[in-house]
Structures are given as C-alpha cells and as structure tokens.
PDB file of N, CA and C in Angstrom:
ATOM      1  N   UNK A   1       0.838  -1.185   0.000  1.00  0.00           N
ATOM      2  CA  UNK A   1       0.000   0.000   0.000  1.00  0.00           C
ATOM      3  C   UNK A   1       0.883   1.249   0.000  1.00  0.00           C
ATOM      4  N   UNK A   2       0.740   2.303  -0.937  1.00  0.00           N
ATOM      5  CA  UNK A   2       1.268   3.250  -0.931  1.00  0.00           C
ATOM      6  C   UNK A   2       0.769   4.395   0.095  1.00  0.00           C
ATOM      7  N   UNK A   3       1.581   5.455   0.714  1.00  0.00           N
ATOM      8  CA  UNK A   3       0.982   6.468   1.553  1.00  0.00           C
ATOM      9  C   UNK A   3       0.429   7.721   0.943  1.00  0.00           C
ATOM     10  N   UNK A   4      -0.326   8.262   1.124  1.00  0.00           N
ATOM     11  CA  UNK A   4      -0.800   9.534   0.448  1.00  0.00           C
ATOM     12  C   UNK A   4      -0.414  10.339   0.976  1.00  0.00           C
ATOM     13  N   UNK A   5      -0.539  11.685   0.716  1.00  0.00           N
ATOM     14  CA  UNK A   5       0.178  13.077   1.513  1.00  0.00           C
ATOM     15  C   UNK A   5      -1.100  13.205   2.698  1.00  0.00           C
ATOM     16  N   UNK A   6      -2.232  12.756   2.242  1.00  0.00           N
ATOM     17  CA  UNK A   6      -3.195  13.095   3.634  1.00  0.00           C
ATOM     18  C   UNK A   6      -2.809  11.947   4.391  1.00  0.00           C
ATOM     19  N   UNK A   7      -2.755  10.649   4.485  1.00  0.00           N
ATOM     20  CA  UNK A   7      -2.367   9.488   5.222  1.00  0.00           C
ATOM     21  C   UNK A   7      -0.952  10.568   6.109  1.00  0.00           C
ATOM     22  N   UNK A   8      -0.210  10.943   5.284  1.00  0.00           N
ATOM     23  CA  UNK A   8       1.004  11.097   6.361  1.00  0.00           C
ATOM     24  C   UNK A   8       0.461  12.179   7.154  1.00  0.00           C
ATOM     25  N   UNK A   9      -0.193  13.496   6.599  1.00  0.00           N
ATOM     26  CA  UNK A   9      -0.127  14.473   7.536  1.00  0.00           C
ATOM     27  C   UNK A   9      -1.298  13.943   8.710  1.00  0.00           C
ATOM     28  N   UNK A  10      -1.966  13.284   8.772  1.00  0.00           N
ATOM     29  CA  UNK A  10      -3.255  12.823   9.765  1.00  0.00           C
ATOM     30  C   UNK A  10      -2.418  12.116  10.411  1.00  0.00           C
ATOM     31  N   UNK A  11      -1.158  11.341  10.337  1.00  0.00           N
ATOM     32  CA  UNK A  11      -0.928   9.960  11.013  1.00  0.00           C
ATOM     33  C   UNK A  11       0.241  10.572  11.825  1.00  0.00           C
ATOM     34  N   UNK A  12       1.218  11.890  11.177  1.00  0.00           N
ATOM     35  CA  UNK A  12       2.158  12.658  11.898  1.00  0.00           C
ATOM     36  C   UNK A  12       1.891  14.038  11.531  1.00  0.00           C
ATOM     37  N   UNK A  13       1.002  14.725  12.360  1.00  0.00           N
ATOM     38  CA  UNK A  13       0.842  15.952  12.328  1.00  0.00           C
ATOM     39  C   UNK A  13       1.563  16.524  13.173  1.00  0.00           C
ATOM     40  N   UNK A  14       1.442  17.925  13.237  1.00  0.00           N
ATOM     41  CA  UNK A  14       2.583  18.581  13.850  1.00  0.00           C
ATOM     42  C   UNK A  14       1.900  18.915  15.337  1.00  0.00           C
ATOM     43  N   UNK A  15       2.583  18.634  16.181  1.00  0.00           N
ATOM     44  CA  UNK A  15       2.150  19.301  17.575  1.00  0.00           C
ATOM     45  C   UNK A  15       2.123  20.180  18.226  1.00  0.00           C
ATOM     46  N   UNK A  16       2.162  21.264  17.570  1.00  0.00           N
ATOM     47  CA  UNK A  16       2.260  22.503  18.314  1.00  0.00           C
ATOM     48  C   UNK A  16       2.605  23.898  16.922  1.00  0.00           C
ATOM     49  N   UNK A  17       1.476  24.509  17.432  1.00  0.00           N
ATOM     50  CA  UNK A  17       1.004  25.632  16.409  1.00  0.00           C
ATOM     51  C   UNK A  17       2.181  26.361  16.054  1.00  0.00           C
ATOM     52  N   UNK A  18       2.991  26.381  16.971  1.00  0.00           N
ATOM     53  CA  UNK A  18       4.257  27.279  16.078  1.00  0.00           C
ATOM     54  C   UNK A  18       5.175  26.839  15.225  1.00  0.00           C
ATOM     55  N   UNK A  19       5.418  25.552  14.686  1.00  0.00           N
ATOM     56  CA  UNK A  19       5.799  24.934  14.340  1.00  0.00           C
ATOM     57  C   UNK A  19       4.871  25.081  12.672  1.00  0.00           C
ATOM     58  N   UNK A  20       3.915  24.983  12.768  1.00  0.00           N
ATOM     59  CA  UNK A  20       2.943  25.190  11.642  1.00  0.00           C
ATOM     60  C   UNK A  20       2.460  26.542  11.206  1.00  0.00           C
ATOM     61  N   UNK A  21       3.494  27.747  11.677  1.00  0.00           N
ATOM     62  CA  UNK A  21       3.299  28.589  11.319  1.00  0.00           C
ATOM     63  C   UNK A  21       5.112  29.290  11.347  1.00  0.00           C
ATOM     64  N   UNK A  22       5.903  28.400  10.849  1.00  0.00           N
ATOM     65  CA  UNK A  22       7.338  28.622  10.998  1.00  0.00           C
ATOM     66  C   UNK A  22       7.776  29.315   8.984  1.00  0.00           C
ATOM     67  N   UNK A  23       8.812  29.513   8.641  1.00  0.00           N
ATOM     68  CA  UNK A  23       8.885  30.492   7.884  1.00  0.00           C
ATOM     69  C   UNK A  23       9.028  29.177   6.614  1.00  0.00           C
ATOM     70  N   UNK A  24       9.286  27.946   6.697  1.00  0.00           N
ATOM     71  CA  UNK A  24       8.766  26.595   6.052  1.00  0.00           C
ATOM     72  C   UNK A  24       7.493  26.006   7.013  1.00  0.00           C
ATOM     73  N   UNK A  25       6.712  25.879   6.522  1.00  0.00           N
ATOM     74  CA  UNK A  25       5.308  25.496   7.370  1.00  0.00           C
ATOM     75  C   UNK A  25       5.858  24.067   7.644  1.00  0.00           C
ATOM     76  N   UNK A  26       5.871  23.089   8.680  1.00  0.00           N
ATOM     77  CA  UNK A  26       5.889  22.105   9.134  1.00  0.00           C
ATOM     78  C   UNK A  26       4.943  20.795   8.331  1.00  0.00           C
ATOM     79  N   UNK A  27       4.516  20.101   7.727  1.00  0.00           N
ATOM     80  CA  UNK A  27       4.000  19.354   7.110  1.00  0.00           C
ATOM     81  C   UNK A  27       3.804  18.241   7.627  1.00  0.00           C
ATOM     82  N   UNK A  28       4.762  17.169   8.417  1.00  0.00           N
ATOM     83  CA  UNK A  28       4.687  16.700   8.779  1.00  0.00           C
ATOM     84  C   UNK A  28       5.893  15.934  10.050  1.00  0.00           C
ATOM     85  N   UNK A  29       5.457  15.508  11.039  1.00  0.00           N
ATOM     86  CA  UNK A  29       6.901  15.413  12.093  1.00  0.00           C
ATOM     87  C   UNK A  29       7.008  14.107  12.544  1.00  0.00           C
ATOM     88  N   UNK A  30       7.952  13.961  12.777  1.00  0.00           N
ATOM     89  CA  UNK A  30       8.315  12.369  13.955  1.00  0.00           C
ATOM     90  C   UNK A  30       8.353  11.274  13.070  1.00  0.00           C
ATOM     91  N   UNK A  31       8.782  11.288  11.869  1.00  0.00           N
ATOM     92  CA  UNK A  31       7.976  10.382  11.121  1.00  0.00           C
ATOM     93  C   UNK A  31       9.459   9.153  10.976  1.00  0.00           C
ATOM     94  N   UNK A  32       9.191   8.041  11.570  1.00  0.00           N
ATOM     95  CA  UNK A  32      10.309   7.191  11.325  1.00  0.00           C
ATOM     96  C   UNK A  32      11.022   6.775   9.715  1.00  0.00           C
ATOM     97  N   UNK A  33      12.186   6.537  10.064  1.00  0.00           N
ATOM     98  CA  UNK A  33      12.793   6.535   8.794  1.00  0.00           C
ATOM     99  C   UNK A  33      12.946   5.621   7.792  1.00  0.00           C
ATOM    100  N   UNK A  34      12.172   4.990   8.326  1.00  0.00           N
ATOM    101  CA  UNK A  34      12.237   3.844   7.150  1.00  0.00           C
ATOM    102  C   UNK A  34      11.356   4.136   6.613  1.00  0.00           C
ATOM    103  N   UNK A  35      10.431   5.150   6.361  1.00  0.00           N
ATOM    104  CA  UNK A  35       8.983   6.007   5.460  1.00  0.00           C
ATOM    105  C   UNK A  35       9.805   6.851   4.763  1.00  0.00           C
ATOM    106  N   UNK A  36      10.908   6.819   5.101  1.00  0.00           N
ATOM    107  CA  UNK A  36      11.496   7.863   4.171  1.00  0.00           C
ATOM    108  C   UNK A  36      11.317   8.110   2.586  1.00  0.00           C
ATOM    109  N   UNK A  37      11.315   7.130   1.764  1.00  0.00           N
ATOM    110  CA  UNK A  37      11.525   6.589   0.400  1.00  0.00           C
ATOM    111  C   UNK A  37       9.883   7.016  -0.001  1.00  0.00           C
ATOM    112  N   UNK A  38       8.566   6.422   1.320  1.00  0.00           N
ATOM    113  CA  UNK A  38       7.224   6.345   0.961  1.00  0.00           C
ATOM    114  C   UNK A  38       6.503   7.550   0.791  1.00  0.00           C
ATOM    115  N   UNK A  39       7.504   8.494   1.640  1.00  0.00           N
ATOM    116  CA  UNK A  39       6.901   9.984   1.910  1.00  0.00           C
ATOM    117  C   UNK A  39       7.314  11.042   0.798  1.00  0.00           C
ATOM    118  N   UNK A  40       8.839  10.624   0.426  1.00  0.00           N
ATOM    119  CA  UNK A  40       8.864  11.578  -0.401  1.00  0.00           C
ATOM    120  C   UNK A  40       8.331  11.399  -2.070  1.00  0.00           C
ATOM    121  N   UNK A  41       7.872  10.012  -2.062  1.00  0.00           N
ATOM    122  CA  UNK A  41       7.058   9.787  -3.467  1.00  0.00           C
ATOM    123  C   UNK A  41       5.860  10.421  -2.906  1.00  0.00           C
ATOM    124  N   UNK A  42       5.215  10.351  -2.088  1.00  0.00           N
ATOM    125  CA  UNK A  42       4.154  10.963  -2.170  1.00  0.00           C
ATOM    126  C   UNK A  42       3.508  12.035  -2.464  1.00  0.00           C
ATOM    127  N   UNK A  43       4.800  13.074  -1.310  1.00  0.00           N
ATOM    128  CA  UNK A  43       4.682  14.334  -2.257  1.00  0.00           C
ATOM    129  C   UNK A  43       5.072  14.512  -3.498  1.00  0.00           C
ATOM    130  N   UNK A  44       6.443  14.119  -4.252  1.00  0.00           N
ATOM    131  CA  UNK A  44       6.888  13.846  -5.267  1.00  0.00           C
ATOM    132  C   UNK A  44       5.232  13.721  -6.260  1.00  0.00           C
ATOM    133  N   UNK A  45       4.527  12.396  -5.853  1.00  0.00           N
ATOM    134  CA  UNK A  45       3.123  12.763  -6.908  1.00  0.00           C
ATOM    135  C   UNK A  45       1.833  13.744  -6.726  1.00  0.00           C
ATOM    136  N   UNK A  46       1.728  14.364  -5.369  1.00  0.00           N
ATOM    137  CA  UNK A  46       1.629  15.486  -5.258  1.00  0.00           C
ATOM    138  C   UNK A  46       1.606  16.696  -5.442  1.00  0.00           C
ATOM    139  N   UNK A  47       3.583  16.763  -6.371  1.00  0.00           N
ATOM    140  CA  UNK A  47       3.736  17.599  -6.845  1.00  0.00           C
ATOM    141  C   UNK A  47       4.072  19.148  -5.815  1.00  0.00           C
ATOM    142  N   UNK A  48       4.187  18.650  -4.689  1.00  0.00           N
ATOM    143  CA  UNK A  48       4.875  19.130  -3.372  1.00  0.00           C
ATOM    144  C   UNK A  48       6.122  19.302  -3.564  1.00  0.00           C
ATOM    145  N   UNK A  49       7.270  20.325  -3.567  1.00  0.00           N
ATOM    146  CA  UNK A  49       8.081  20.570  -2.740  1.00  0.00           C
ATOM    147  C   UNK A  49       8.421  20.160  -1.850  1.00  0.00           C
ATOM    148  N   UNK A  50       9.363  19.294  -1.156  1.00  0.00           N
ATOM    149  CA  UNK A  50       9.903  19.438   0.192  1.00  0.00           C
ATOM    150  C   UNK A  50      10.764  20.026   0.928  1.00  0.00           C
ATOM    151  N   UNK A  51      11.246  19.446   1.935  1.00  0.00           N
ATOM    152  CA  UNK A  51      12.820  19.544   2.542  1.00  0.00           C
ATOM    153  C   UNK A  51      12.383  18.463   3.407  1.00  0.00           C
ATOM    154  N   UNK A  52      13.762  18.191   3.770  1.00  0.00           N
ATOM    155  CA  UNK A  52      13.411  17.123   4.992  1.00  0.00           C
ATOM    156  C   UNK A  52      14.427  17.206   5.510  1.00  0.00           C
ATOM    157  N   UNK A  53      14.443  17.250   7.169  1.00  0.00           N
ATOM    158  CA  UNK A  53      15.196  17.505   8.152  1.00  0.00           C
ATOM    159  C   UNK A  53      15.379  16.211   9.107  1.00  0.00           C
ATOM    160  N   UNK A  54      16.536  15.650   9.277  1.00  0.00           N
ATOM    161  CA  UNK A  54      16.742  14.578  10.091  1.00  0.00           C
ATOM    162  C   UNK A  54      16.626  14.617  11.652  1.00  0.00           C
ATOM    163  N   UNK A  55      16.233  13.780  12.022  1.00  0.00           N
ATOM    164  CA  UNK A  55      16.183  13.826  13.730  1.00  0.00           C
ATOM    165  C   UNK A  55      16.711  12.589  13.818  1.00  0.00           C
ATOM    166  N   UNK A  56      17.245  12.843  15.213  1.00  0.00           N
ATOM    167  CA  UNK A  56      18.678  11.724  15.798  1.00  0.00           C
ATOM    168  C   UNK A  56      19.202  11.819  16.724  1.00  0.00           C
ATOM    169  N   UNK A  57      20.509  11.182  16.921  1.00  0.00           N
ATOM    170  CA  UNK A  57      21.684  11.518  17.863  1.00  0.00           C
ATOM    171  C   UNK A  57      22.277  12.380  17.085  1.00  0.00           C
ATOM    172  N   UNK A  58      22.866  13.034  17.690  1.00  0.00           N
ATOM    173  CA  UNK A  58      24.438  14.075  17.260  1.00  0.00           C
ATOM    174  C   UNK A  58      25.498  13.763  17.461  1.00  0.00           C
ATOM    175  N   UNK A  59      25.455  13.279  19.132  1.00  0.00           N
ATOM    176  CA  UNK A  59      26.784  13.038  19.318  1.00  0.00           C
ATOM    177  C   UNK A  59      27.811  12.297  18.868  1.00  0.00           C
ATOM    178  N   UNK A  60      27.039  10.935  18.781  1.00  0.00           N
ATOM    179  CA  UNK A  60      27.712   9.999  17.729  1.00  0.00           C
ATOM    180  C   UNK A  60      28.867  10.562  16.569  1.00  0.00           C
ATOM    181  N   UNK A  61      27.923  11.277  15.712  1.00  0.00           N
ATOM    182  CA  UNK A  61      28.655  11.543  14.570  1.00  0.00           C
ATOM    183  C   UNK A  61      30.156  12.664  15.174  1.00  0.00           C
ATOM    184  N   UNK A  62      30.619  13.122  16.078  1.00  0.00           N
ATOM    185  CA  UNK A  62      31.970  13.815  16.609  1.00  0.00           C
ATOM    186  C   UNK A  62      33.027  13.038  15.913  1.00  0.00           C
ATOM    187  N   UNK A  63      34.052  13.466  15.610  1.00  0.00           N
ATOM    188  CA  UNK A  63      35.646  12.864  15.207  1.00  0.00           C
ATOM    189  C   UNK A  63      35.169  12.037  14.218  1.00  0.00           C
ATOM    190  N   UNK A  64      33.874  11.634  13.365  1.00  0.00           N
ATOM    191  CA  UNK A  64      33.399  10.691  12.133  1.00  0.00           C
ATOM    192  C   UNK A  64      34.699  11.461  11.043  1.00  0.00           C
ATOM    193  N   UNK A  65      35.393  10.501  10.437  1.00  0.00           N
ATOM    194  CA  UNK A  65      35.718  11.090   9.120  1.00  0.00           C
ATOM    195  C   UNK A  65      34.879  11.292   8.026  1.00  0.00           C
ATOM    196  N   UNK A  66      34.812  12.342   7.507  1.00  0.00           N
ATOM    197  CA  UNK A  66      33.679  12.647   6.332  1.00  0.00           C
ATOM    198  C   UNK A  66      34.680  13.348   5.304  1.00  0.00           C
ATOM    199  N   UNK A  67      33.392  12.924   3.870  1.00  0.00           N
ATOM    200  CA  UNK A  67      34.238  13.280   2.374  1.00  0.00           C
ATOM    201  C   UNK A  67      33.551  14.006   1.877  1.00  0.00           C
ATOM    202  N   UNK A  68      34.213  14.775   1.473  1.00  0.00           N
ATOM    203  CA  UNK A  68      33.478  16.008   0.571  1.00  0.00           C
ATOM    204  C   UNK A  68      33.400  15.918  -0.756  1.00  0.00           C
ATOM    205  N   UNK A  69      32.970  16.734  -1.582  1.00  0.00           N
ATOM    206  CA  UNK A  69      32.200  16.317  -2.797  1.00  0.00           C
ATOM    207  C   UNK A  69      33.486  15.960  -3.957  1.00  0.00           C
ATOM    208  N   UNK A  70      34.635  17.052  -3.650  1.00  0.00           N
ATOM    209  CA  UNK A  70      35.833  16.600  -3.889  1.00  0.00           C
ATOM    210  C   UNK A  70      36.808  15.794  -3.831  1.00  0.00           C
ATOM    211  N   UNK A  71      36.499  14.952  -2.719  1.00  0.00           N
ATOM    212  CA  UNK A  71      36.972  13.478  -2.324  1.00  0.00           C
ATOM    213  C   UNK A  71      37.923  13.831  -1.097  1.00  0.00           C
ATOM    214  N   UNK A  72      38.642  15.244  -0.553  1.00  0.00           N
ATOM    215  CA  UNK A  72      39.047  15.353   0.479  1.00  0.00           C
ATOM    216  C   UNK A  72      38.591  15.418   1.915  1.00  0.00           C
ATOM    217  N   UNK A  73      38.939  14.935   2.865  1.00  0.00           N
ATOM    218  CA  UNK A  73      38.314  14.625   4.116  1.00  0.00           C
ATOM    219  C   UNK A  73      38.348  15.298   5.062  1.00  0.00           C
ATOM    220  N   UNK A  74      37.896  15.185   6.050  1.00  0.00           N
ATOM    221  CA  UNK A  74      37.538  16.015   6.827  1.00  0.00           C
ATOM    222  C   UNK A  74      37.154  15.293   8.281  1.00  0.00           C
ATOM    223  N   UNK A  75      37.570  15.747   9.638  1.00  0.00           N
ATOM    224  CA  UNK A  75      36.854  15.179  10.757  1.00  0.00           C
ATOM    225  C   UNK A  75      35.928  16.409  11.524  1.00  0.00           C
ATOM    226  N   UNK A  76      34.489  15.540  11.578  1.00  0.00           N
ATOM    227  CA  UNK A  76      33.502  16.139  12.165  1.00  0.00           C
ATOM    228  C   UNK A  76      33.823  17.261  13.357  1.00  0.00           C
ATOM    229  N   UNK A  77      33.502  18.064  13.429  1.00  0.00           N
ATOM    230  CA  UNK A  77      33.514  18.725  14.910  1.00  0.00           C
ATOM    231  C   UNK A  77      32.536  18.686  15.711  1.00  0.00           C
ATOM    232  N   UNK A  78      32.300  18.827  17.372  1.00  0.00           N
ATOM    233  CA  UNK A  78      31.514  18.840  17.954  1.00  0.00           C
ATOM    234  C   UNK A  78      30.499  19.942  17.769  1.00  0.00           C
ATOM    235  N   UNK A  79      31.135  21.482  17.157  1.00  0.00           N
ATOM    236  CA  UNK A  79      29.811  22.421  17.042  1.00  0.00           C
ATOM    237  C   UNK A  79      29.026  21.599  16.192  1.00  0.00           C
ATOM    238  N   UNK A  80      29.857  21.509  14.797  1.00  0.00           N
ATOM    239  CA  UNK A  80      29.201  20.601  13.521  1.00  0.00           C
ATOM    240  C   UNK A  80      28.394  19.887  13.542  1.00  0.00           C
ATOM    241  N   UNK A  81      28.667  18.792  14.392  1.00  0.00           N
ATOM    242  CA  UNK A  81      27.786  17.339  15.112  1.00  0.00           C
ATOM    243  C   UNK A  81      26.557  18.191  15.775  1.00  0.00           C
ATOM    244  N   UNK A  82      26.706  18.951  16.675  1.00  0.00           N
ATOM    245  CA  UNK A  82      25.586  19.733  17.599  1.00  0.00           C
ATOM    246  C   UNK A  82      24.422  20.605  16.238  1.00  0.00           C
ATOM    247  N   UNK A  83      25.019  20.632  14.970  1.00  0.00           N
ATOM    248  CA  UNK A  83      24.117  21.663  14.147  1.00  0.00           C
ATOM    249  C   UNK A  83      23.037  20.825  13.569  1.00  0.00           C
ATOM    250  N   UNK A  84      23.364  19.603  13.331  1.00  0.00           N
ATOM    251  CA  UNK A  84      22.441  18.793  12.453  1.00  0.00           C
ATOM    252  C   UNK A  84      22.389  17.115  12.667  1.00  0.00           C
ATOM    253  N   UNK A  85      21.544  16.551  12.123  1.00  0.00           N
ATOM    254  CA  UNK A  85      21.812  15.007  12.082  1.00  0.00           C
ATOM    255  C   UNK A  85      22.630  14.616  10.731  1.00  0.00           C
ATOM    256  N   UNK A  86      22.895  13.379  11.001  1.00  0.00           N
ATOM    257  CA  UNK A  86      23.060  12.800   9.427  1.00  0.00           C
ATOM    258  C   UNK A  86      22.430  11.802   9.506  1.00  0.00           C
ATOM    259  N   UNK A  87      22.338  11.938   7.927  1.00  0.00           N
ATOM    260  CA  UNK A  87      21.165  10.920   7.352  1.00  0.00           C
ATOM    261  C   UNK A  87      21.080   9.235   8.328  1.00  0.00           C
ATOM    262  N   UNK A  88      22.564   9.022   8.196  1.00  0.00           N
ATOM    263  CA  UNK A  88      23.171   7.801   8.287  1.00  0.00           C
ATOM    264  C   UNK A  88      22.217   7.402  10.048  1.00  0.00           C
ATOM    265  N   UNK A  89      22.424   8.310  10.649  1.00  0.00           N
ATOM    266  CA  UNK A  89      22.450   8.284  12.310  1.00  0.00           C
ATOM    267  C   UNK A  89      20.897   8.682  12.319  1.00  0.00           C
ATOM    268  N   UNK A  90      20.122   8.762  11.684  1.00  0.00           N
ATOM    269  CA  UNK A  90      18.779   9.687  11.889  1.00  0.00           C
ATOM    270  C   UNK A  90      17.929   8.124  12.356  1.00  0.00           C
ATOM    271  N   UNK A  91      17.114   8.599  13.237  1.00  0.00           N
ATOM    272  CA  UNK A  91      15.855   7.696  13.562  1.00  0.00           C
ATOM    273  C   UNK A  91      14.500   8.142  12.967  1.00  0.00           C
ATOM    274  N   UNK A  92      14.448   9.317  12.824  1.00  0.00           N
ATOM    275  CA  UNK A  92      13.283   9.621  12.369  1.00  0.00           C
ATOM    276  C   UNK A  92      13.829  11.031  11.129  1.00  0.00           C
ATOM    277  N   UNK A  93      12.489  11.867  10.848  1.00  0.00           N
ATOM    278  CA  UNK A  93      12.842  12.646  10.215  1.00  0.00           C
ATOM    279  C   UNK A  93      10.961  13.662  10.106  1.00  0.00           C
ATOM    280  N   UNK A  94      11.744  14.780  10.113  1.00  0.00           N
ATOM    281  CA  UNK A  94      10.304  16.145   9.460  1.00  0.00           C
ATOM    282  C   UNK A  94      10.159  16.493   8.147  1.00  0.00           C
ATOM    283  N   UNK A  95       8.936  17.209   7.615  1.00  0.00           N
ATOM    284  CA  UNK A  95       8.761  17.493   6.525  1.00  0.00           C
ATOM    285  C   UNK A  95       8.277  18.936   6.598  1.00  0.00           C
ATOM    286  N   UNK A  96       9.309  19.626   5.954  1.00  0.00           N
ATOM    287  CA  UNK A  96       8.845  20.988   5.668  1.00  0.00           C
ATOM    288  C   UNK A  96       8.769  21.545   4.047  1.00  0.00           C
ATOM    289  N   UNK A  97       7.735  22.489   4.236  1.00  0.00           N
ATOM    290  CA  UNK A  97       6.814  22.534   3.013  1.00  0.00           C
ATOM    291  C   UNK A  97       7.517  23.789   2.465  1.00  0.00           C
ATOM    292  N   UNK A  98       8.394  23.382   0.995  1.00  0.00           N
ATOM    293  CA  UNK A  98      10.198  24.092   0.851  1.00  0.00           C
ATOM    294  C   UNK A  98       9.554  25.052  -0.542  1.00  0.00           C
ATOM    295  N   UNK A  99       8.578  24.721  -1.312  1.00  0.00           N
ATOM    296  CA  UNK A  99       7.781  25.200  -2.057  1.00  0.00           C
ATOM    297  C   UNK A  99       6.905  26.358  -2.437  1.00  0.00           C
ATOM    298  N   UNK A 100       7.337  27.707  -1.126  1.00  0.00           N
ATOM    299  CA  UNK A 100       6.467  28.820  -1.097  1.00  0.00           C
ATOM    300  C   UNK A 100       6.587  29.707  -1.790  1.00  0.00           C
TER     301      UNK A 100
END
C-alpha cells in the first residue's frame, strides 16, 4: 500500500502551532525513517516541494571522518555534530513545506 500526503499528515501531524506557522510550514513530524523513500514519493506525486530535516543523535557523529564532494576529508567537529543530524544516524525525520 502506498501512503498519500493526507495518510502522512493525519498519522504525523505537527504538535504545536508554532511549528505550523514557521517560515517553512511544518508538514509533517516524527515520522520514522524507514517512510522515508514512501513519503517523499508521495509528495513527489503530489507535486509538493519538500525539505526534509533529520532527527537523531548528534553526538555519535563527533571525530566521524567525512568526504566532501571533492573526495578530500575532513573530521567532524563537535559544534558541527551539535548543528544537524546525518542521514546515516537519523531515527526519524520532518517534513517541511520548501515550495512557497
């Protein structure tokens, strides 16, 4: 069974009004990651815009060696780690509506 864009926003709506009135409107939250692939076809046939923002650990990823698009490397820093998730480490993930 495929998910629809109303299936996701009814099943992970956003909890709290400010969030749904942020400068990307919130679309949908908490949404585990293995929906990842289901959600963004959905909007994809939709015809939605996204973004999608990872949720996770941070800490983990500290001292990770990482490659850049150039192939030179790089070790994570702790601000770095503290700014965002990565994909890799994410448990879940949000949907903001990138399309305005």
């Amino acid at each position: 069974m495929t998910l629809t864009v109303e299936q996701i926003q009814n099943t992970y709506n956003v909890p709290a009004e400010g969030l749904a009135n942020s400068y990307y409107p919130v679309l949908a939250y908490w949404i585990p990651i293995e929906k990842l692939e289901e959600v963004r076809n959905a909007y994809r046939t939709a015809g939605t815009t996204i973004r999608v923002r990872y949720r996770g650990p941070r800490t983990v990823s500290v001292g990770r060696e990482m490659t850049r698009p150039d192939k030179t490397t790089y070790t994570r820093s702790y601000h770095r780690a503290m700014q965002d998730c990565l994909k890799f480490d994410a448990t879940h993930f949000t949907v903001y509506n990138y399309g305005i």
